[in-house]
Protein backbone atom coordinates (compact mmCIF):
# COMPACT_ATOMS: atom_id res chain seq x y z
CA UNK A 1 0.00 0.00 0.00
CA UNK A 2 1.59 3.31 -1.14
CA UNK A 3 0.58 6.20 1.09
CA UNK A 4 -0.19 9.85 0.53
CA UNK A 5 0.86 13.08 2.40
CA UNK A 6 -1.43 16.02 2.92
CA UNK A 7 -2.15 18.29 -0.18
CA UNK A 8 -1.73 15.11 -2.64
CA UNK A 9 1.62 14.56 -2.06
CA UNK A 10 2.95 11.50 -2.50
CA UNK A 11 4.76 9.35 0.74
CA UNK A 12 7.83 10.16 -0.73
CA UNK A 13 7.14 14.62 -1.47
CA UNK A 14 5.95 14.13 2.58
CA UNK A 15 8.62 12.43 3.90
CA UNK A 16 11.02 14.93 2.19
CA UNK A 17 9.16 17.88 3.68
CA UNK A 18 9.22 16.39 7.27
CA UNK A 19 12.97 15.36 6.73
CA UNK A 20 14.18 18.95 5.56
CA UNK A 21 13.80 20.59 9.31
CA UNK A 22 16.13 18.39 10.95
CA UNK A 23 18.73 17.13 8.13
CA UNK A 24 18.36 19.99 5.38
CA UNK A 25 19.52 19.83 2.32
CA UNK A 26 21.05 16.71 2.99
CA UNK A 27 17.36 15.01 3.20
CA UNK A 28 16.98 14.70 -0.65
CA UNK A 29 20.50 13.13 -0.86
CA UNK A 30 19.88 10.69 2.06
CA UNK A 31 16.04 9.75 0.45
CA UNK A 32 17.59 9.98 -3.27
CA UNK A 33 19.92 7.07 -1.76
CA UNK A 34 17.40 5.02 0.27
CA UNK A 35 15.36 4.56 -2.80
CA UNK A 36 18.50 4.03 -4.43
CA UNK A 37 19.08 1.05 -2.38
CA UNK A 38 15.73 -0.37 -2.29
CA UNK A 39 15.68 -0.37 -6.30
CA UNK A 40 12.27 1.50 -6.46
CA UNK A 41 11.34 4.81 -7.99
CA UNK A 42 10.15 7.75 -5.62
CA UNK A 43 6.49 7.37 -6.67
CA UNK A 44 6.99 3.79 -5.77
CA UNK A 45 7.67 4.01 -2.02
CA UNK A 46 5.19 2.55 0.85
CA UNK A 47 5.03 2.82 4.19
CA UNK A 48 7.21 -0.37 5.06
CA UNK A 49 10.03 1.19 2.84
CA UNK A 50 9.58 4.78 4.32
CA UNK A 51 10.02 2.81 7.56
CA UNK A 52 13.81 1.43 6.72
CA UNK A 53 15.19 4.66 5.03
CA UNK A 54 13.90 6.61 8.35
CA UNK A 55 15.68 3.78 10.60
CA UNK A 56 18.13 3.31 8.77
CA UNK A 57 19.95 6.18 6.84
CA UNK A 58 18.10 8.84 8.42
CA UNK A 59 18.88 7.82 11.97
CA UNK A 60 22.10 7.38 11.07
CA UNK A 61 22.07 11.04 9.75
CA UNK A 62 20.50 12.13 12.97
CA UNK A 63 23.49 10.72 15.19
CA UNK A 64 25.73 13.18 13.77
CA UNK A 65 23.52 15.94 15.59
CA UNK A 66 21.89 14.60 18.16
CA UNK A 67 22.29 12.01 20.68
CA UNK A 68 21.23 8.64 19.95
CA UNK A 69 17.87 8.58 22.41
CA UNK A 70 17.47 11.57 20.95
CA UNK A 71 17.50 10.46 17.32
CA UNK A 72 15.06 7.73 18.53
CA UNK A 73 12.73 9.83 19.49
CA UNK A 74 12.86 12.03 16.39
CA UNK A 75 12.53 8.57 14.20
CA UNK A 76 9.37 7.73 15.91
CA UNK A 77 7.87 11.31 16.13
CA UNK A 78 8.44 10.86 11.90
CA UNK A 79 6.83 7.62 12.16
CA UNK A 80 3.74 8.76 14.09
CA UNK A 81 3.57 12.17 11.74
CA UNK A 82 3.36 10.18 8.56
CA UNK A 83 1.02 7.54 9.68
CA UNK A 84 3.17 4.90 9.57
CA UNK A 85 3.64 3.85 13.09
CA UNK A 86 -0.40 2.95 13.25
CA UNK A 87 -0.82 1.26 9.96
CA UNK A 88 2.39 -1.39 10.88
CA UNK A 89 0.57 -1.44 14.18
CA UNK A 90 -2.76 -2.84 12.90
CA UNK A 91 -0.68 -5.21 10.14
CA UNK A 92 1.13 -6.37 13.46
CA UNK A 93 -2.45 -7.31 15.09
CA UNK A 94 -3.69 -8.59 12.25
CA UNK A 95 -0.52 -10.73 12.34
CA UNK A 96 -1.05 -12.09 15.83
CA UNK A 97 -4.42 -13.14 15.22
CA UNK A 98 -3.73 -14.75 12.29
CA UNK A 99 -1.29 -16.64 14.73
CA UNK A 100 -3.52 -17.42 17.30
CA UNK A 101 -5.71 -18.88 14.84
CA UNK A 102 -3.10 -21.12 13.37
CA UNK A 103 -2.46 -22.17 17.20
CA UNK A 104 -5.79 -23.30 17.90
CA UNK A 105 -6.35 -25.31 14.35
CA UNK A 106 -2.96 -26.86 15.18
CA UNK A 107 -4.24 -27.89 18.94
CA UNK A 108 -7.88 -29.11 17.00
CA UNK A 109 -5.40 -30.99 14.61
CA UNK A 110 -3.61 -32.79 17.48
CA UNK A 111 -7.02 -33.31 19.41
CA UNK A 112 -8.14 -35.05 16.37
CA UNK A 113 -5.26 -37.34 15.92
CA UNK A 114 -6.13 -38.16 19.87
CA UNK A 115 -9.39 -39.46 19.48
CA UNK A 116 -8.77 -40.80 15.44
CA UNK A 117 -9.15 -43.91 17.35
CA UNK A 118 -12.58 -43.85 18.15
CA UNK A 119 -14.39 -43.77 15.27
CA UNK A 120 -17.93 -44.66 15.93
CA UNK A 121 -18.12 -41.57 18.19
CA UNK A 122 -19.98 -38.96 16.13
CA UNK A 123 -18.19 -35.81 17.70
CA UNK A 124 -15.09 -37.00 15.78
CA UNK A 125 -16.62 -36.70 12.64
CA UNK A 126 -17.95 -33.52 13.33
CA UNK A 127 -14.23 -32.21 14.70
CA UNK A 128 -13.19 -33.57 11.36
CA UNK A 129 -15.59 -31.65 9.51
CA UNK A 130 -14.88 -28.92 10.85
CA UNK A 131 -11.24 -28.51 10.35
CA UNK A 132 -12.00 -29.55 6.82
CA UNK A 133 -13.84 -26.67 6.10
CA UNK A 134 -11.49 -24.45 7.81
CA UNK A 135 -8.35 -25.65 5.77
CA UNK A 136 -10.07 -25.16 2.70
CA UNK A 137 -10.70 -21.20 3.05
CA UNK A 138 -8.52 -20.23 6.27
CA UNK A 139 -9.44 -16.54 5.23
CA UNK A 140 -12.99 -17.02 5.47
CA UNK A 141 -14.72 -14.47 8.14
CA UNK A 142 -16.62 -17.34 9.48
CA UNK A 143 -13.33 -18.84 10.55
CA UNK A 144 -13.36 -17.34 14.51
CA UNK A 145 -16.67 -19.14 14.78
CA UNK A 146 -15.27 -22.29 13.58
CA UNK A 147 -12.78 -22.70 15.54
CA UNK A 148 -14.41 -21.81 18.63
CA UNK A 149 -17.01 -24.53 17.80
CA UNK A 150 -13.83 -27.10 16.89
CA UNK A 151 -12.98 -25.96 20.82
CA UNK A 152 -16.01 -26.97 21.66
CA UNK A 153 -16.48 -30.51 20.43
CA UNK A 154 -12.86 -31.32 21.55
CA UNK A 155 -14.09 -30.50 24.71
CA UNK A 156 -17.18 -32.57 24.69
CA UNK A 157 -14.70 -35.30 23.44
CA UNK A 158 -12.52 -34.95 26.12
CA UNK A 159 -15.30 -34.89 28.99
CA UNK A 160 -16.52 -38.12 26.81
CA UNK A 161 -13.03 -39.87 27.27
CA UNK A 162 -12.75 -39.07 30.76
CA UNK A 163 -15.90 -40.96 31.47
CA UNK A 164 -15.09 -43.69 29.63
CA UNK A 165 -11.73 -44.39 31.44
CA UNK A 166 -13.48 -44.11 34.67
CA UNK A 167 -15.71 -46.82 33.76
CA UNK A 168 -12.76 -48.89 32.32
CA UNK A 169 -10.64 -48.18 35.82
CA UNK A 170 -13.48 -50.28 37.22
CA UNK A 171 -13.31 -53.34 34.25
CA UNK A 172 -9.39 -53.36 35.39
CA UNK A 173 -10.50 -53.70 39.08
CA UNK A 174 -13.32 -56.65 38.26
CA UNK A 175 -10.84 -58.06 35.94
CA UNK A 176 -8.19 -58.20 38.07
CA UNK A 177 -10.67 -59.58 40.66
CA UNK A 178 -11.12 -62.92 38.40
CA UNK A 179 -7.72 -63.39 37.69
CA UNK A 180 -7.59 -64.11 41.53
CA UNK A 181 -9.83 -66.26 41.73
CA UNK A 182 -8.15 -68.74 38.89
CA UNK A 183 -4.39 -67.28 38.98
CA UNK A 184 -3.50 -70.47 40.58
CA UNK A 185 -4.86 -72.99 38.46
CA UNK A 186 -2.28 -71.91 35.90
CA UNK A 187 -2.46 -72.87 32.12
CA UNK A 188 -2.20 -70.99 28.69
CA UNK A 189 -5.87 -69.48 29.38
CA UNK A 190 -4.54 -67.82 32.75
CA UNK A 191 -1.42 -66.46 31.09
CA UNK A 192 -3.77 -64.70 28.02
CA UNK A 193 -6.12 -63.27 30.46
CA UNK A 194 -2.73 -61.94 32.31
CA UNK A 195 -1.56 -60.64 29.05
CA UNK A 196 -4.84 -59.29 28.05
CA UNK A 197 -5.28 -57.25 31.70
CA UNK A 198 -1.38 -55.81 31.36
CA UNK A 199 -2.52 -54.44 27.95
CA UNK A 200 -5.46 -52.88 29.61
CA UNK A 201 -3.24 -51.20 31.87
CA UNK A 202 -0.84 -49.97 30.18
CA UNK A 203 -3.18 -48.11 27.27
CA UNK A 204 -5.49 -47.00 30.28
CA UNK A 205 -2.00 -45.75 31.68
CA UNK A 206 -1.58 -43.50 28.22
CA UNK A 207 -5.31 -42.56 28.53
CA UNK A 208 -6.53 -44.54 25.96
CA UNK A 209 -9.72 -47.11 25.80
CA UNK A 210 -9.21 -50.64 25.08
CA UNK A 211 -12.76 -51.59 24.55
CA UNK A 212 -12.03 -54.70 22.39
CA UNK A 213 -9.09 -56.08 25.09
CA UNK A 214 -11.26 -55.02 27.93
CA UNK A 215 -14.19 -57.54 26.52
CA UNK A 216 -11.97 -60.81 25.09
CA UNK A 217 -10.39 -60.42 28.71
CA UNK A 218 -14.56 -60.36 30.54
CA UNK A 219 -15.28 -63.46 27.73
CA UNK A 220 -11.75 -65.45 28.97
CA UNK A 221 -13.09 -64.74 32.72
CA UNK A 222 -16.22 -65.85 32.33
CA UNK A 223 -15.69 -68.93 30.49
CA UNK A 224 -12.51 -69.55 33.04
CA UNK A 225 -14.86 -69.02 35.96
CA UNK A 226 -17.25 -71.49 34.63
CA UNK A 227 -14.70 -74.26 34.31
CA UNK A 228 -13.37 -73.91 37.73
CA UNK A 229 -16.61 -73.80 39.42
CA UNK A 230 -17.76 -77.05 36.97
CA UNK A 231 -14.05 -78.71 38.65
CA UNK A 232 -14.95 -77.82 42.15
CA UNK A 233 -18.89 -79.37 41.66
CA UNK A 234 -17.41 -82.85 40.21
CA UNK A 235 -14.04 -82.70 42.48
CA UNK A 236 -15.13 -81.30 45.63
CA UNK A 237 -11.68 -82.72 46.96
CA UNK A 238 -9.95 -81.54 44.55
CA UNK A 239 -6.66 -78.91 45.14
CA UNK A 240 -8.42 -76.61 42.87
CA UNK A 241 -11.24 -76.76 45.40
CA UNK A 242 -9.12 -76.06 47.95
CA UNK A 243 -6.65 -73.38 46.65
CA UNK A 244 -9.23 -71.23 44.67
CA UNK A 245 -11.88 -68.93 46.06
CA UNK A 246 -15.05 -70.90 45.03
CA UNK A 247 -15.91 -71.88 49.09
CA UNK A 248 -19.10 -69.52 48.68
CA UNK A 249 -20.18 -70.65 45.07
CA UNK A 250 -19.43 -74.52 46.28
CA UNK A 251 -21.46 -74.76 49.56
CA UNK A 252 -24.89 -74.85 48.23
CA UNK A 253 -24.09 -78.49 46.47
CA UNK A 254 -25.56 -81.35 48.62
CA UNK A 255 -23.91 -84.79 49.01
C-alpha cells in the first residue's frame, strides 16, 4: 500500500518535507539514496520502505547531531507524523491473530489425531468436519466461529473420554478380581487373560480405551470361571477346590 501526504503529495514529497527541518539539504541526498538502495522509484515508495530509510539512513544522519535517544525519538515522532507507526501497528495485530488462529487449528489438529481412534463416536466426525472446512478457506470471516465450535467438540470429546476411562478403571479392578480367583490354576488361558489385563493397563496408563481387550479379557473370565466352578462341583476334593476362592459358590451343592 503506497501512502499519501497532505495536499496530494505523494509518501515520498511528505517524507522529504518532514525530513528537511532536521537534516536539510542533505534530506533529498539521504532519500535519493534510500530509494537508491531499495531499487524503487520515488512514486513507488510505501510505508514499510519509508520505515527502513527513516531507521536506517536517516537515523544514522540524525546521530551526527543529536544524541542517539534523541534520534530515537525524532525517528518515531516521523513515524507517528506520517502515519506509519499505526498502519504497521494494525498489520502487526492482524498478524497475531492470524497466529492465534493457526495455534488453535494446530491444537484441534492434534485433538483429532487423539481421538482418530474412536471412530464410531460422532463428535469426531464432526471435529473432522470442521477442520475440513477451515483448511479449505482459512481466510474465510466465518473462521473465529469455527474454531471456537472445533474448541467446543474437543471438549465434549474430552469430557466423553474421561468418562469412559473411569468406567474402564473399574473393568481393570473386576478383571483383576477374576484373575484371583483362577491365577493359581495356571495354564495358557490364565497367562492370556494376564496378558490381556497388562494391555489394559498400560493403554489405560496413556489414557486410551481398550474396549475390544477389555471384553476378550470379561469373555476369557467368564468362560474360566465357569470351568473352575464345573471342577470344584465334580471334584469337591480336589486342590483346585481347595486353593481357589469358590468356598461360597461350592457350599450350596448337597452330598
Amino acid at each position: 500500500m503506497v501512502l499519501t501526504g497532505g495536499q496530494g503529495l505523494s509518501l515520498y514529497q511528505t517524507l522529504s518535507k518532514s525530513l528537511e527541518p532536521v537534516l536539510g539539504e542533505r534530506a533529498r541526498a539521504v532519500l535519493e539514496e534510500g530509494v537508491r538502495r531499495l531499487g524503487i522509484s520515488p512514486d513507488q515508495l510505501d510505508a514499510s520502505q519509508a520505515e527502513t530509510i527513516l531507521k536506517r539512513l536517516v537515523y544514522r544522519e540524525l546521530q551526527a547531531k543529536m544524541s542517539p535517544g534523541a534520534a530515537r525519538s525524532r525517528i518515531e515522532e516521523l513515524l507517528k507524523e506520517l502515519g506509519i507507526a499505526g498502519e504497521k501497528a494494525a498489520q502487526s495485530k492482524a498478524e497475531a491473530m492470524s497466529a492465534h488462529a493457526s495455534a488453535v487449528l494446530a491444537d484441534l489438529e492434534a485433538g483429532l489425531k487423539r481421538f482418530s481412534l474412536y471412530l464410531d463416536w460422532p463428535e469426531v466426525g464432526r471435529l473432522r468436519g470442521v477442520i475440513n472446512v477451515i483448511k479449505q478457506d482459512p481466510a474465510a470471516a466465518t473462521v473465529r466461529s469455527l474454531l471456537r465450535e472445533g474448541q467446543e467438540v474437543l471438549a465434549q470429546l474430552e469430557e466423553k473420554l474421561q468418562a469412559a476411562l473411569l468406567r474402564q478403571t473399574r473393568d481393570i479392578a473386576e478383571l483383576e478380581m477374576n484373575l484371583s480367583r483362577v491365577q493359581s490354576v495356571g495354564g495358557a488361558k490364565v497367562r492370556r487373560l494376564e496378558n490381556l489385563i497388562r494391555l489394559i493397563q498400560e493403554a489405560h496408563a496413556q489414557e486410551t480405551l481398550a474396549v475390544a481387550e477389555v471384553e476378550r479379557a470379561r469373555a476369557l473370565a467368564a468362560d474360566m470361571r465357569k470351568l473352575v466352578e464345573s471342577s470344584v462341583v465334580q471334584n469337591p476334593t480336589s486342590e483346585a477346590a481347595i486353593t481357589l476362592d469358590t468356598i461360597e459358590d461350592a457350599s450350596p451343592i448337597a452330598t
